[in-house]
Protein backbone atom coordinates (compact mmCIF):
# COMPACT_ATOMS: atom_id res chain seq x y z
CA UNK A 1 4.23 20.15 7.87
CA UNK A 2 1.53 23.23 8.32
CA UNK A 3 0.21 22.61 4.85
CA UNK A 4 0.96 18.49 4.98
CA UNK A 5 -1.53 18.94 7.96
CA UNK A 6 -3.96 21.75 6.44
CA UNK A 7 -4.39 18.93 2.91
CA UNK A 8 -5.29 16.44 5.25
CA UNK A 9 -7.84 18.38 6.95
CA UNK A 10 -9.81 19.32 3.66
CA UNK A 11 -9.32 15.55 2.57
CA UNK A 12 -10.83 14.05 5.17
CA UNK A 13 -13.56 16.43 6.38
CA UNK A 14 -15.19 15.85 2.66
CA UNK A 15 -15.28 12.41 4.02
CA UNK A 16 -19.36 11.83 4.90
CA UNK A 17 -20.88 8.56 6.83
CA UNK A 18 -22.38 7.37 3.32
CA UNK A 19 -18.99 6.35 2.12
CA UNK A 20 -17.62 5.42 5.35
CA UNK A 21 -17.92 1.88 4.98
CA UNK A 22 -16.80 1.48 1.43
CA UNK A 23 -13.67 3.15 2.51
CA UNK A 24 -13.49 1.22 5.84
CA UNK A 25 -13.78 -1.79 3.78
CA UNK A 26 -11.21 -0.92 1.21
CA UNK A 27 -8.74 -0.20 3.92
CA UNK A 28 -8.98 -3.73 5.77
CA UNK A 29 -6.70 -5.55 4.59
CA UNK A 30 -8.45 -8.92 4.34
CA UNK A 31 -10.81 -7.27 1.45
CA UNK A 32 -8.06 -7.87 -0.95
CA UNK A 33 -7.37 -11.69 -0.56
CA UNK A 34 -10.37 -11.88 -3.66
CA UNK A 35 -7.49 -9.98 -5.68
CA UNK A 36 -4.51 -11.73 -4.26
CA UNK A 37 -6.10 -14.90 -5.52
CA UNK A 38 -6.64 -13.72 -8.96
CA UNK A 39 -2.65 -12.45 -8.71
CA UNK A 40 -1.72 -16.28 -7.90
CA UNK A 41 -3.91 -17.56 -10.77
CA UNK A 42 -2.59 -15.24 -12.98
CA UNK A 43 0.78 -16.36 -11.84
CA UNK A 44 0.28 -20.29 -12.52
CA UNK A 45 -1.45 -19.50 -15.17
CA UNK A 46 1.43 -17.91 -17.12
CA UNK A 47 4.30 -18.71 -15.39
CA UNK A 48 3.86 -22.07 -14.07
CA UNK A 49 4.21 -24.12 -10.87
CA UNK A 50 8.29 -23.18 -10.17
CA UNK A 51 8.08 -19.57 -11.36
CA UNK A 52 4.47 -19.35 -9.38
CA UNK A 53 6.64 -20.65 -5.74
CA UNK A 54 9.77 -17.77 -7.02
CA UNK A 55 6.67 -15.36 -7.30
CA UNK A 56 5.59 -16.34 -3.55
CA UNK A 57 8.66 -16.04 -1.81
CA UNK A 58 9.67 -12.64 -3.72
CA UNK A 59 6.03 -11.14 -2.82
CA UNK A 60 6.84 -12.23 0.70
CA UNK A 61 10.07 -11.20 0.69
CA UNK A 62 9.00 -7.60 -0.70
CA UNK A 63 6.21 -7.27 1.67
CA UNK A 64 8.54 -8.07 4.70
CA UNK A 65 11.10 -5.26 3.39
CA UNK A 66 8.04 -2.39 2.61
CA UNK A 67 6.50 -3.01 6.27
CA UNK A 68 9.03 -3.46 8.17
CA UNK A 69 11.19 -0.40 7.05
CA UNK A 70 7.79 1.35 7.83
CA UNK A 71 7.97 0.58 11.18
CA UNK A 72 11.76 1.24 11.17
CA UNK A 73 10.55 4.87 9.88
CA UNK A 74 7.50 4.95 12.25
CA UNK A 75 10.03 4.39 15.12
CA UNK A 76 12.91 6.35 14.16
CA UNK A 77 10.97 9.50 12.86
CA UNK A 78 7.98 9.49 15.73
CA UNK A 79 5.74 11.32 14.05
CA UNK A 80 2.27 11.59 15.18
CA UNK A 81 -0.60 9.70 13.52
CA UNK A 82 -3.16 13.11 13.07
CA UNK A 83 -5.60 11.26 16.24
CA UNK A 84 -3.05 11.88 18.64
CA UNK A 85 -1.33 15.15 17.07
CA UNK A 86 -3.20 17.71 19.37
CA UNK A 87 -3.40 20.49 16.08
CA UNK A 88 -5.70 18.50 13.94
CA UNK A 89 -7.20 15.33 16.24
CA UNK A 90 -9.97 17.76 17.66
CA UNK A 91 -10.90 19.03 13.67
CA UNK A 92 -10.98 15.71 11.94
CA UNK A 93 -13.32 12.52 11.51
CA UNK A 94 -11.68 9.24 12.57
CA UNK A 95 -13.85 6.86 11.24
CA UNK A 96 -12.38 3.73 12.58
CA UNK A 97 -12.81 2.76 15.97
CA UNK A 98 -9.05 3.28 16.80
CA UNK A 99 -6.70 4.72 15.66
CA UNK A 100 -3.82 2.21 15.30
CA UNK A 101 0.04 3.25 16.78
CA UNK A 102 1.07 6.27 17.65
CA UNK A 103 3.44 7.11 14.96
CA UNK A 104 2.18 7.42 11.42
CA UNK A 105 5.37 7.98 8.82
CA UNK A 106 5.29 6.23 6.52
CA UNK A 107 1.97 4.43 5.70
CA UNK A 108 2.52 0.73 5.44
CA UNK A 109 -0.78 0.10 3.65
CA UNK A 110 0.41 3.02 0.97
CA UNK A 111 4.18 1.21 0.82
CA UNK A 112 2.41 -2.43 0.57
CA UNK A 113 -0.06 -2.22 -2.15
CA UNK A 114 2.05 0.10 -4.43
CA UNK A 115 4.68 -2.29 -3.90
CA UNK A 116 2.63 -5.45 -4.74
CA UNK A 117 0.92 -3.14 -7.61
CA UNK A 118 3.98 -2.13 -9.52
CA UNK A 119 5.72 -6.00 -8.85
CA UNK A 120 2.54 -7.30 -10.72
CA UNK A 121 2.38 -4.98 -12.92
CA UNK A 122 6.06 -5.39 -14.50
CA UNK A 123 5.30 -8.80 -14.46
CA UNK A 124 2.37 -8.66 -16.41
CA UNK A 125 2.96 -6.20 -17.96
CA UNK A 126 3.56 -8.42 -21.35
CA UNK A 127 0.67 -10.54 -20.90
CA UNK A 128 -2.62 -8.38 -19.71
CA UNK A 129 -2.70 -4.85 -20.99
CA UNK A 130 -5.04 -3.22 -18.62
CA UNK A 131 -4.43 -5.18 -15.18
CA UNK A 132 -1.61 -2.92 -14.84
CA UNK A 133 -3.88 0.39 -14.68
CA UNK A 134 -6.53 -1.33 -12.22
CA UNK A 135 -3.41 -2.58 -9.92
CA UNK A 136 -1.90 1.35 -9.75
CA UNK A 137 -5.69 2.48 -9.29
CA UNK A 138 -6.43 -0.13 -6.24
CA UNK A 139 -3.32 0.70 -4.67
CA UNK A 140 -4.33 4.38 -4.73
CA UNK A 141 -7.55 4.45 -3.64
CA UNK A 142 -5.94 2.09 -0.83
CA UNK A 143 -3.16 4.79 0.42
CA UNK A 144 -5.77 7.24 -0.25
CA UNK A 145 -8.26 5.57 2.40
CA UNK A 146 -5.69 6.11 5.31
CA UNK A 147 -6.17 9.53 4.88
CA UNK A 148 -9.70 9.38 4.66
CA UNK A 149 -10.27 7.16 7.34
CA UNK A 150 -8.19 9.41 9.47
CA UNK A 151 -5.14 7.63 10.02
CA UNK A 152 -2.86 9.11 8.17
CA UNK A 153 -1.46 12.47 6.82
CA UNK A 154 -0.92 13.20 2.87
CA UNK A 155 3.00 12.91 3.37
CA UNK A 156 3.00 9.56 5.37
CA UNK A 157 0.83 8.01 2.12
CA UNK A 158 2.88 9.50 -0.36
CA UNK A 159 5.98 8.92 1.07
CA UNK A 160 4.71 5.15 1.32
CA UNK A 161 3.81 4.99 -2.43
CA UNK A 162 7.45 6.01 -3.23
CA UNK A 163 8.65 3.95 -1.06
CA UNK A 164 6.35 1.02 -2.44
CA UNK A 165 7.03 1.70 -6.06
CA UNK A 166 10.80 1.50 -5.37
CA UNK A 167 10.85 -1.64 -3.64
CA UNK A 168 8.46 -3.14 -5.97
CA UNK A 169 10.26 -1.85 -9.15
CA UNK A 170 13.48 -3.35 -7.72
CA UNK A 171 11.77 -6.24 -6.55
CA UNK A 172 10.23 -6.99 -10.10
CA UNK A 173 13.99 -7.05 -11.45
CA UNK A 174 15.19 -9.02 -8.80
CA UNK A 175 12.72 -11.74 -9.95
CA UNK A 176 13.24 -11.39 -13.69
CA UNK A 177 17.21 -11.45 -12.72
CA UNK A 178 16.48 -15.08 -10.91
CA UNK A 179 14.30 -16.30 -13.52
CA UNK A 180 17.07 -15.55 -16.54
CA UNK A 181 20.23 -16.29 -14.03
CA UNK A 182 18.93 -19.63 -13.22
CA UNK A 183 17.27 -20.91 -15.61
CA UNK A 184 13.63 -21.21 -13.98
């Protein structure tokens, strides 16, 4: 926990008011729906109309499970987000007006947008060679803006990401399974 806190310190002290708002902007989550679009496209494009509704309700399915075992964790483990942990909230920048809930493990951003990464990127993965590499990128330069921002310690985003990349891995079979079992 000592260095979990130290890392976060040196990441986001190198944080500087030029780059605040490009980070505050990649970590609002509306500034994605221009990429969620292109996902559905790229879904009816290649899959069609009835694979494009099984990739809906597995996305929303798989975002459900990611944020709300989150909060399950957030609840249950009660860790301090670093604004309110009284060792590092006096030595770092929050650069959002708030700081969100109290509790911080793990990050739902980091567990939602490597979950939605590696889904699409399975999926995809046959059709367009590079989205793939952009989708990992985004979703780590998404986890990595909690920390920046000052929301977040290192742990709470990794732990996310692995928790993300499991659920979306298993969520990526779970919709090839339905598409081969029954015939979509």
């Amino acid at each position: 926990m000592r260095l979990d806190k130290e890392v976060f310190l040196f990441l986001n002290n190198l944080g500087s008011s030029e780059w605040d708002a490009f980070w505050m902007f990649l970590t609002n989550k509306w500034s994605a729906i221009p990429l969620y679009v292109l996902l559905l496209i790229l879904s009816y494009k290649q899959f069609g109309t009835k694979k494009l509704l099984v990739v809906l309700i597995t996305v929303v399915l798989l975002i459900t499970a990611t944020d709300q075992l989150s909060n399950f964790f957030k609840y249950g483990i009660q860790r301090l987000r670093p604004c309110y942990d009284p060792e590092v909230s006096q030595m770092m920048r929050l650069v959002k007006d708030y700081c969100g809930g109290k509790f911080g493990y793990f990050s739902a951003h980091a567990s939602n947008t490597s979950a939605l990464a590696l889904f699409f990127t399975i999926l995809f993965r046959p059709y367009y060679k590079y989205l793939g590499i952009f989708l990992i990128v985004w979703a780590i330069f998404v986890s990595y803006s909690r920390i920046y921002i000052g929301v977040h310690f290192p742990l709470d985003v990794l732990s996310g990401i692995v928790v993300g990349f499991l659920f979306g891995w298993l969520f990526a079979k779970l919709y090839i399974f339905a598409i081969y079992k029954y015939r979509i």
